[in-house]
Protein backbone atom coordinates (compact mmCIF):
# COMPACT_ATOMS: atom_id res chain seq x y z
CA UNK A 1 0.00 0.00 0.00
CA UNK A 2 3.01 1.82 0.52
CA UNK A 3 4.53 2.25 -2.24
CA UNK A 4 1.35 2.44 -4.43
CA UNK A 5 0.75 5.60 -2.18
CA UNK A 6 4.17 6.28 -2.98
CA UNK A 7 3.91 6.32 -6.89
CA UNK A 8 0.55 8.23 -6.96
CA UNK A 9 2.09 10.74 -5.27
CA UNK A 10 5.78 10.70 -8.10
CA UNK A 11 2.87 11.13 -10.57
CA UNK A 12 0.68 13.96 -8.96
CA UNK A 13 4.24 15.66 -8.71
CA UNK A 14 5.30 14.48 -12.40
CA UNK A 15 1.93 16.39 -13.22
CA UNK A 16 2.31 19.49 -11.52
CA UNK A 17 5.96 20.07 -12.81
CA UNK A 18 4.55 19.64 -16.35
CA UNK A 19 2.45 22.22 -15.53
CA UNK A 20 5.11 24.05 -13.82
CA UNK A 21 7.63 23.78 -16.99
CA UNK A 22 5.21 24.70 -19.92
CA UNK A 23 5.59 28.64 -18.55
CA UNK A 24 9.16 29.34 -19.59
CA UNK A 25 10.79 31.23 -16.75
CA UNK A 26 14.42 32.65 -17.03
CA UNK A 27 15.28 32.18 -12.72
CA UNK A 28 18.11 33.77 -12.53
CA UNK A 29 16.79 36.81 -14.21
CA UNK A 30 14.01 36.24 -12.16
CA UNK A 31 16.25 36.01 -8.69
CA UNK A 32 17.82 39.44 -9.84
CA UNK A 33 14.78 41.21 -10.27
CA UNK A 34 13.28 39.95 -6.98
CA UNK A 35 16.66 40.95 -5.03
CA UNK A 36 17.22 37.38 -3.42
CA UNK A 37 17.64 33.80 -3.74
CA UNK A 38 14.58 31.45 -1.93
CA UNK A 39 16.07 28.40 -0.96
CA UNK A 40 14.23 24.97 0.26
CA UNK A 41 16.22 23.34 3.77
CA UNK A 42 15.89 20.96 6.19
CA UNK A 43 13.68 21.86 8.96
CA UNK A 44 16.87 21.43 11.59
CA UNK A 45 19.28 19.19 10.99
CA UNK A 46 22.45 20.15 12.39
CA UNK A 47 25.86 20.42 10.20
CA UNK A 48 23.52 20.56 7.35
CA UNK A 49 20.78 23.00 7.81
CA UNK A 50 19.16 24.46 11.18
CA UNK A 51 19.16 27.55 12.85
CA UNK A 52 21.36 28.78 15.37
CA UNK A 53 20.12 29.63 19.03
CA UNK A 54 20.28 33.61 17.38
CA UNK A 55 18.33 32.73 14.35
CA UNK A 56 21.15 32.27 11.76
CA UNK A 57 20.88 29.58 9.22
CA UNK A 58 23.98 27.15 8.99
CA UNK A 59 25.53 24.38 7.47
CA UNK A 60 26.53 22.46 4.78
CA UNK A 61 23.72 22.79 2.68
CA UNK A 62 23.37 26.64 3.90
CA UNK A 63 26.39 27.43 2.52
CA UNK A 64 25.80 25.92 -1.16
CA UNK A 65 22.94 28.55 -1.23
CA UNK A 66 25.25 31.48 0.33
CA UNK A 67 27.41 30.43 -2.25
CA UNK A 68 25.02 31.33 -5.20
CA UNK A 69 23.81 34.02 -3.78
CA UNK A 70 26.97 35.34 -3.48
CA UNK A 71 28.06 34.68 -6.90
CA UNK A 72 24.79 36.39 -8.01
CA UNK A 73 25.15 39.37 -5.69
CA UNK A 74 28.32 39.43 -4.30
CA UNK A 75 26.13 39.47 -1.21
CA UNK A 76 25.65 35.57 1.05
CA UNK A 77 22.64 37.26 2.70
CA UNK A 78 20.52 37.84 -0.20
CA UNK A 79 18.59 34.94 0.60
CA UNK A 80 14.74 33.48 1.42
CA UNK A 81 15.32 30.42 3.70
CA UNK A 82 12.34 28.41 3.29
CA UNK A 83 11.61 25.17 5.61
CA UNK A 84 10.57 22.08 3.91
CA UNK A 85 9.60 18.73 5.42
CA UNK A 86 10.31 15.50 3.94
CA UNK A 87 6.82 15.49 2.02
CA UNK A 88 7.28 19.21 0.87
CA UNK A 89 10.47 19.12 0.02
CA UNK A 90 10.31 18.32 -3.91
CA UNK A 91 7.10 20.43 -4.40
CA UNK A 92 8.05 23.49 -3.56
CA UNK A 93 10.80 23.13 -6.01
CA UNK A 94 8.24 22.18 -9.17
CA UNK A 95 5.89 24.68 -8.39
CA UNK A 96 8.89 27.55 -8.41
CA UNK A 97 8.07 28.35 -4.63
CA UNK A 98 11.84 28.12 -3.99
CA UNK A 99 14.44 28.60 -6.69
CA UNK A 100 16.88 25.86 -5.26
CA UNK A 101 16.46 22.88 -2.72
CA UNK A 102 19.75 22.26 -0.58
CA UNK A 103 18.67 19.60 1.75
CA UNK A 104 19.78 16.21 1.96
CA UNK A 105 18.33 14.60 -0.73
CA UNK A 106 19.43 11.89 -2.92
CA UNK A 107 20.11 11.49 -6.30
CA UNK A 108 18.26 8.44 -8.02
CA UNK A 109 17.08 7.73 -11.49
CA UNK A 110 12.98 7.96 -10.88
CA UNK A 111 13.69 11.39 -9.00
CA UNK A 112 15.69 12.33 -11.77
CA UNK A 113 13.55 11.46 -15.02
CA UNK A 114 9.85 11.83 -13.92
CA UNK A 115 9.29 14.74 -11.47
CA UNK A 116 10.56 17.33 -13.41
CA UNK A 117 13.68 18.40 -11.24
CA UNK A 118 17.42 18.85 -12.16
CA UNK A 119 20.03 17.72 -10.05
CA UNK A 120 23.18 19.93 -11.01
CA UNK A 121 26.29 18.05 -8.43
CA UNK A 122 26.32 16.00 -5.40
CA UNK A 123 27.66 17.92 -2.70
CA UNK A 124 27.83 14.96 -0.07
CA UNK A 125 27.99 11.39 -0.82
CA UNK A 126 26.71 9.47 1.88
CA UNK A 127 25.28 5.94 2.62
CA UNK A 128 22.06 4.90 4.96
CA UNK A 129 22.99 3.65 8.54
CA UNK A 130 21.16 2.48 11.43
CA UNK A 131 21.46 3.56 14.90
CA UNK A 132 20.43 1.68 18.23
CA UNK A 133 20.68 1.72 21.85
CA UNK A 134 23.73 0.56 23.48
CA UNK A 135 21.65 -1.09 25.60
CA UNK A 136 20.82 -3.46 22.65
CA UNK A 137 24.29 -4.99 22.43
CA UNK A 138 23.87 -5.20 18.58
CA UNK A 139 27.01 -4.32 16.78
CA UNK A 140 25.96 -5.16 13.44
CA UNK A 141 23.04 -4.59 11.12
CA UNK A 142 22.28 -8.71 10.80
CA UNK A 143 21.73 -8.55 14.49
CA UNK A 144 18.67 -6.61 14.23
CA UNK A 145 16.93 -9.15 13.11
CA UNK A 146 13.16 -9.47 14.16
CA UNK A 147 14.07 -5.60 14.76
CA UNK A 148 11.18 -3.10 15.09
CA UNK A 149 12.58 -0.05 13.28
CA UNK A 150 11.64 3.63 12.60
CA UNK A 151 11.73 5.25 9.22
CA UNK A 152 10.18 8.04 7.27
CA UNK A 153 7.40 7.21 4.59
CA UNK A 154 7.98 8.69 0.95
CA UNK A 155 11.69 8.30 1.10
CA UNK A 156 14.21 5.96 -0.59
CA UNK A 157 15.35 4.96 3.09
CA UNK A 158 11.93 3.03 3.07
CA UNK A 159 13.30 1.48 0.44
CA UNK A 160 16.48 0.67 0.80
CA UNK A 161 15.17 -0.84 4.16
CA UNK A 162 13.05 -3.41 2.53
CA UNK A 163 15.16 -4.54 -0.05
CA UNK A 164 18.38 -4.81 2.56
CA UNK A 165 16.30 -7.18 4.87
CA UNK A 166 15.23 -9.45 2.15
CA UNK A 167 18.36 -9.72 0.38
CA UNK A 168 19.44 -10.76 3.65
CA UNK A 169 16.72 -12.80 4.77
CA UNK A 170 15.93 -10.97 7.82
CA UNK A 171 12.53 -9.99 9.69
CA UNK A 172 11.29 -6.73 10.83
CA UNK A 173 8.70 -4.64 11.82
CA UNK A 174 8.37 -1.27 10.03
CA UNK A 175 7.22 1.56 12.28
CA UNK A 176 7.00 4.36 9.72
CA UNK A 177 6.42 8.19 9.84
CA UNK A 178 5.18 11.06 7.95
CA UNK A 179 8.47 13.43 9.10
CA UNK A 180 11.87 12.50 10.11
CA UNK A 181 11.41 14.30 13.38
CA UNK A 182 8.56 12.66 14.43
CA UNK A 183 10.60 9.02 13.65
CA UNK A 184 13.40 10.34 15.63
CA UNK A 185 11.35 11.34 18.30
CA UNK A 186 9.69 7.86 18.56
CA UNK A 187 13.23 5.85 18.42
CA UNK A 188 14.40 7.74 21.34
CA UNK A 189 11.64 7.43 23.44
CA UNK A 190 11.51 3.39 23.06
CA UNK A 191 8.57 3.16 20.36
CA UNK A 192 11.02 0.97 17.73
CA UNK A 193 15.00 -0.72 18.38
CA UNK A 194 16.63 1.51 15.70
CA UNK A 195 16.18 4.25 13.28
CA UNK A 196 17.43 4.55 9.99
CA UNK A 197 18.31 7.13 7.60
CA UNK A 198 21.51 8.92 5.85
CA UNK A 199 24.91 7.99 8.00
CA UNK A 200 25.28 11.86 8.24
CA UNK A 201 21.78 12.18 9.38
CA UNK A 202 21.88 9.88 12.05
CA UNK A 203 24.99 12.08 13.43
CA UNK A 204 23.38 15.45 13.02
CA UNK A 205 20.27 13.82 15.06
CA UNK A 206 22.37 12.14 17.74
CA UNK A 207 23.49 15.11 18.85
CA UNK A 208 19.73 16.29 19.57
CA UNK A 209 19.34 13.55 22.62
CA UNK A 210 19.47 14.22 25.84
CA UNK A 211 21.63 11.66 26.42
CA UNK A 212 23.56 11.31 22.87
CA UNK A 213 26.53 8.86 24.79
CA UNK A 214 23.68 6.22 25.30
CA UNK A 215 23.18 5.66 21.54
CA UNK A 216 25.69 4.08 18.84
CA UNK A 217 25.37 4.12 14.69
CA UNK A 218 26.18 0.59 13.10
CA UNK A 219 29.32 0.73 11.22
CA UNK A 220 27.98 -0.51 8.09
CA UNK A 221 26.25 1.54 5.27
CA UNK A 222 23.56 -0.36 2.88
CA UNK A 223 23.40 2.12 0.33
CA UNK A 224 24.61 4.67 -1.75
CA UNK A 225 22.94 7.92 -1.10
CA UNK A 226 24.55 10.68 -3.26
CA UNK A 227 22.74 13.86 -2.11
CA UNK A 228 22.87 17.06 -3.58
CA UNK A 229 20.64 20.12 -4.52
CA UNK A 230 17.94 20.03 -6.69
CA UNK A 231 16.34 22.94 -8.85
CA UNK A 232 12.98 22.80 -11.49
CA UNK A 233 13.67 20.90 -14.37
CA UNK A 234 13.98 23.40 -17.98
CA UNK A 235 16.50 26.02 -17.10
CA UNK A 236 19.68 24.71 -17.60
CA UNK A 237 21.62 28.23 -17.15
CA UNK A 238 20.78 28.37 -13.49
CA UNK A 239 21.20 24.46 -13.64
CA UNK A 240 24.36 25.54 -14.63
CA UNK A 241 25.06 28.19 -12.00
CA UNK A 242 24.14 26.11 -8.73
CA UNK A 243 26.77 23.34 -10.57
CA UNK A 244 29.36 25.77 -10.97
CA UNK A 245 28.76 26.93 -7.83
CA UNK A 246 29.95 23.98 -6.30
CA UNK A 247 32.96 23.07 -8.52
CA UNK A 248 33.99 26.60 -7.71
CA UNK A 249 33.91 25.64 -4.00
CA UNK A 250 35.71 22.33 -5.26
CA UNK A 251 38.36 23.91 -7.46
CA UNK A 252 39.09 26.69 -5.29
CA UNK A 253 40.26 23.53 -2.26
CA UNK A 254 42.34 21.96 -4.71
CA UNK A 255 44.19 24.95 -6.13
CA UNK A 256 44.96 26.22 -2.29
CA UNK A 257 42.70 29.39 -2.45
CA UNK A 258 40.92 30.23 0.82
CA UNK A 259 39.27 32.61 2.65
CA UNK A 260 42.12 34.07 3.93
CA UNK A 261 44.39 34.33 0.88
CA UNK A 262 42.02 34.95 -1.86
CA UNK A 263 42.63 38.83 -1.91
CA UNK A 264 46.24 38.31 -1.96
CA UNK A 265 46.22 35.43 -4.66
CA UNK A 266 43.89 37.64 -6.68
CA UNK A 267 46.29 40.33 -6.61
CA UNK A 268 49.02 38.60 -7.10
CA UNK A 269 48.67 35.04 -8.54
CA UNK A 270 50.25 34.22 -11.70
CA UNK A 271 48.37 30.79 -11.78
CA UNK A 272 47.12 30.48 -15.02
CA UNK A 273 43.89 28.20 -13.21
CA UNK A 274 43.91 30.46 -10.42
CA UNK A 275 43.36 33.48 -12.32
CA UNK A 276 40.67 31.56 -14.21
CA UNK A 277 38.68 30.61 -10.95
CA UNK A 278 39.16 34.58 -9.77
CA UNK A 279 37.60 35.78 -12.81
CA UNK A 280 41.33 37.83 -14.21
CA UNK A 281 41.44 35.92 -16.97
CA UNK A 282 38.90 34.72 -19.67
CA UNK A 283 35.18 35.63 -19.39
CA UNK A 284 33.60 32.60 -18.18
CA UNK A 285 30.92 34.57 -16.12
CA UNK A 286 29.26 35.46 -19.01
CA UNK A 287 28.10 32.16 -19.92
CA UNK A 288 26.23 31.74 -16.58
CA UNK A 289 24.90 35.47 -16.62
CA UNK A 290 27.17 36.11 -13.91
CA UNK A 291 29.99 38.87 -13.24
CA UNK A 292 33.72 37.15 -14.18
CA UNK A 293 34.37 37.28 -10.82
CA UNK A 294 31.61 34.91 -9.99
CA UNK A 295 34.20 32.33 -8.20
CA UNK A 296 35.79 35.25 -6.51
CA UNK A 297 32.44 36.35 -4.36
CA UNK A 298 32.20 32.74 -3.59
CA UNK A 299 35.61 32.34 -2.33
CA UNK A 300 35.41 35.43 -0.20
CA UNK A 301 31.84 35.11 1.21
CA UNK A 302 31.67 31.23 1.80
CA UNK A 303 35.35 29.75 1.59
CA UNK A 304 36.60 26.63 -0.42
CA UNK A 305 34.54 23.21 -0.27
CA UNK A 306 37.34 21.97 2.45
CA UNK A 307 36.65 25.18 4.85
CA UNK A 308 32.53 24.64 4.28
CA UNK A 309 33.00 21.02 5.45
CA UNK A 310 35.11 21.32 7.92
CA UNK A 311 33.42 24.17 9.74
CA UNK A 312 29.76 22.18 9.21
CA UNK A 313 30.17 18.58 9.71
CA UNK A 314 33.76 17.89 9.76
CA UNK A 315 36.75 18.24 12.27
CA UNK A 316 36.30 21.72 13.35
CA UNK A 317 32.27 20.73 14.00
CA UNK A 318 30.67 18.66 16.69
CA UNK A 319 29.14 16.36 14.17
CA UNK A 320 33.66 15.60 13.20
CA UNK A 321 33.03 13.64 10.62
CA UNK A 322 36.03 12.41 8.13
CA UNK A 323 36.02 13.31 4.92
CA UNK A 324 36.06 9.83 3.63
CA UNK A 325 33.98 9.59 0.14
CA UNK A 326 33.78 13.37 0.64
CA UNK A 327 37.55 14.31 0.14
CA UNK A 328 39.08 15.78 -3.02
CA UNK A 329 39.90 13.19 -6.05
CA UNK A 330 43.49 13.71 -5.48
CA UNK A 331 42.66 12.26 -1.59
CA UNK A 332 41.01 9.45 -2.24
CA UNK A 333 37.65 10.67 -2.25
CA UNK A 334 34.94 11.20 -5.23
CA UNK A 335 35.05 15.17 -4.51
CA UNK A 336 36.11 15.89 -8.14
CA UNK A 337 36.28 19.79 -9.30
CA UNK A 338 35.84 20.00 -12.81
CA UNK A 339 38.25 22.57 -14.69
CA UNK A 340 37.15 26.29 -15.45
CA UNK A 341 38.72 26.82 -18.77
């Protein structure tokens, strides 16, 4: 029942971003003349998107929409934050009520071909986990066997849940939920014996317990979740932009520009890629509808993919988690920043 709930609701969205794309709608011209960038995130989920205890949106995902607006306005704050749930999320991107989503959701080939979204880049690649009381004494996910276990409906956790336990040939009980909150909420006060979703996710809600040392995430990962942001299928120059946003981020890491040195670099760089990403030489701006120095307002506003990370969700975070698929290509990882030439 499910997942025939499940499909009728891909095709009620497949049919309102049909609707959606037959008006032909320029966004980023349509971002400039509004004066800001609306952008769909998480609810609260720390490292990636939440609000601070003074009201400030952060993380991860936070930053890949600074990072457009600032290479549309040379200005991070030039942005509508707009909370979506788990059953909102992909909506408000078809009907144009947010210009970009950046929150946590993956990649896959249905999402992709029939509900009329665009997924420019994967900015984390990530993997679904399980986490349980320590109390439990299970170490592995084969030992939750006959396991009752919380997930959210309407997501491809569901089912990657189903189809890990019967490739495996193990039992459980599904205790599902309309929001991810409302699942977490349930797993830590008893209701199920674990709670899956994104490795990452299962971090950023750990830290929400009262009693987070109480609590452990299973080592293994049964999926690939590539997540990234996701914008309304037919306008492939702001497609573009929220791509080249990222590599920016990306390039920018692997080339040694930061933060802190980008002024000087700019000034005084004779890097032929370096001048490139800073916008001194070529005019590869103009392509995107941008000013050449596009890269540069990203560089200064929101640093280089490695100081976004590691200020988020990585070592300089609570959530310290290692770069792992997340590092550059030339580290081992699948972070791969694709040449501005």
């Amino acid at each position: 029942m499910k997942k025939t709930i499940a499909a009728a609701l891909i095709g009620l969205a497949g049919l309102v971003a049909g609707a959606a794309q037959a008006q032909t709608v320029n966004v980023l011209d349509r971002i400039k003349q509004r004066g800001f960038l609306t952008c769909g995130v998480h609810t609260g989920l720390p490292g990636f998107g939440y609000q601070n205890d003074q009201g400030q949106w952060l993380g991860l995902d936070v930053d890949l929409c600074r990072a457009v607006a600032a290479a549309i306005f040379d200005d991070p704050t030039k942005i509508r934050f707009v909370q979506t749930t788990t059953p909102t999320r992909f909506i408000v991107v078809q009907t144009g009520d947010v210009d970009m989503l950046s929150r946590n959701a993956t990649y896959t080939m249905s999402r992709d071909t029939g509900m009329g979204m665009a997924w420019p880049v994967i900015n984390f690649f990530d993997g679904q986990g399980f986490i349980v009381r320590k109390s439990l004494g299970v170490t592995s996910v084969k030992g939750l066997n006959g396991a009752t276990i919380c997930v959210t409906q309407g997501t491809t956790t569901e089912l990657n849940l189903a189809d890990y336990f019967r490739a495996n040939n193990l039992k459980y009980e599904v205790v599902s939920f309309k929001t991810n909150e409302e699942g977490v909420k349930a797993f830590e006060a008893g209701r199920c014996d674990s709670f899956t979703t994104d490795s990452s996710g299962l971090a950023a809600e750990r830290l929400k317990f009262a009693n987070p040392n109480d609590f452990v995430i299973l080592p293994e990962l049964i999926s690939r979740e590539p997540l990234g942001p996701a914008v309304r299928r037919g306008d492939e120059n702001f497609t573009a932009v929220v791509r080249w946003a990222h590599y920016a981020m990306l390039n920018a890491e692997d080339m040694g520009v930061t933060r802190a040195n980008v002024d000087q670099l700019k000034a005084s760089s004779t890097s032929p890629e370096i001048r490139r990403l800073l916008g001194l030489d070529g005019k590869f701006g103009e392509a995107l509808g941008l000013p050449n120095d596009w890269a540069y307002r990203i560089i200064k506003h929101v640093g280089n993919y490695g100081e976004a990370f590691d200020r988020n969700v990585g070592a300089g975070s609570r959530l310290g988690l290692p770069r792992g698929l997340n590092a550059l290509w030339s580290q081992g990882g699948q972070q791969y920043p694709y040449p501005i030439r």
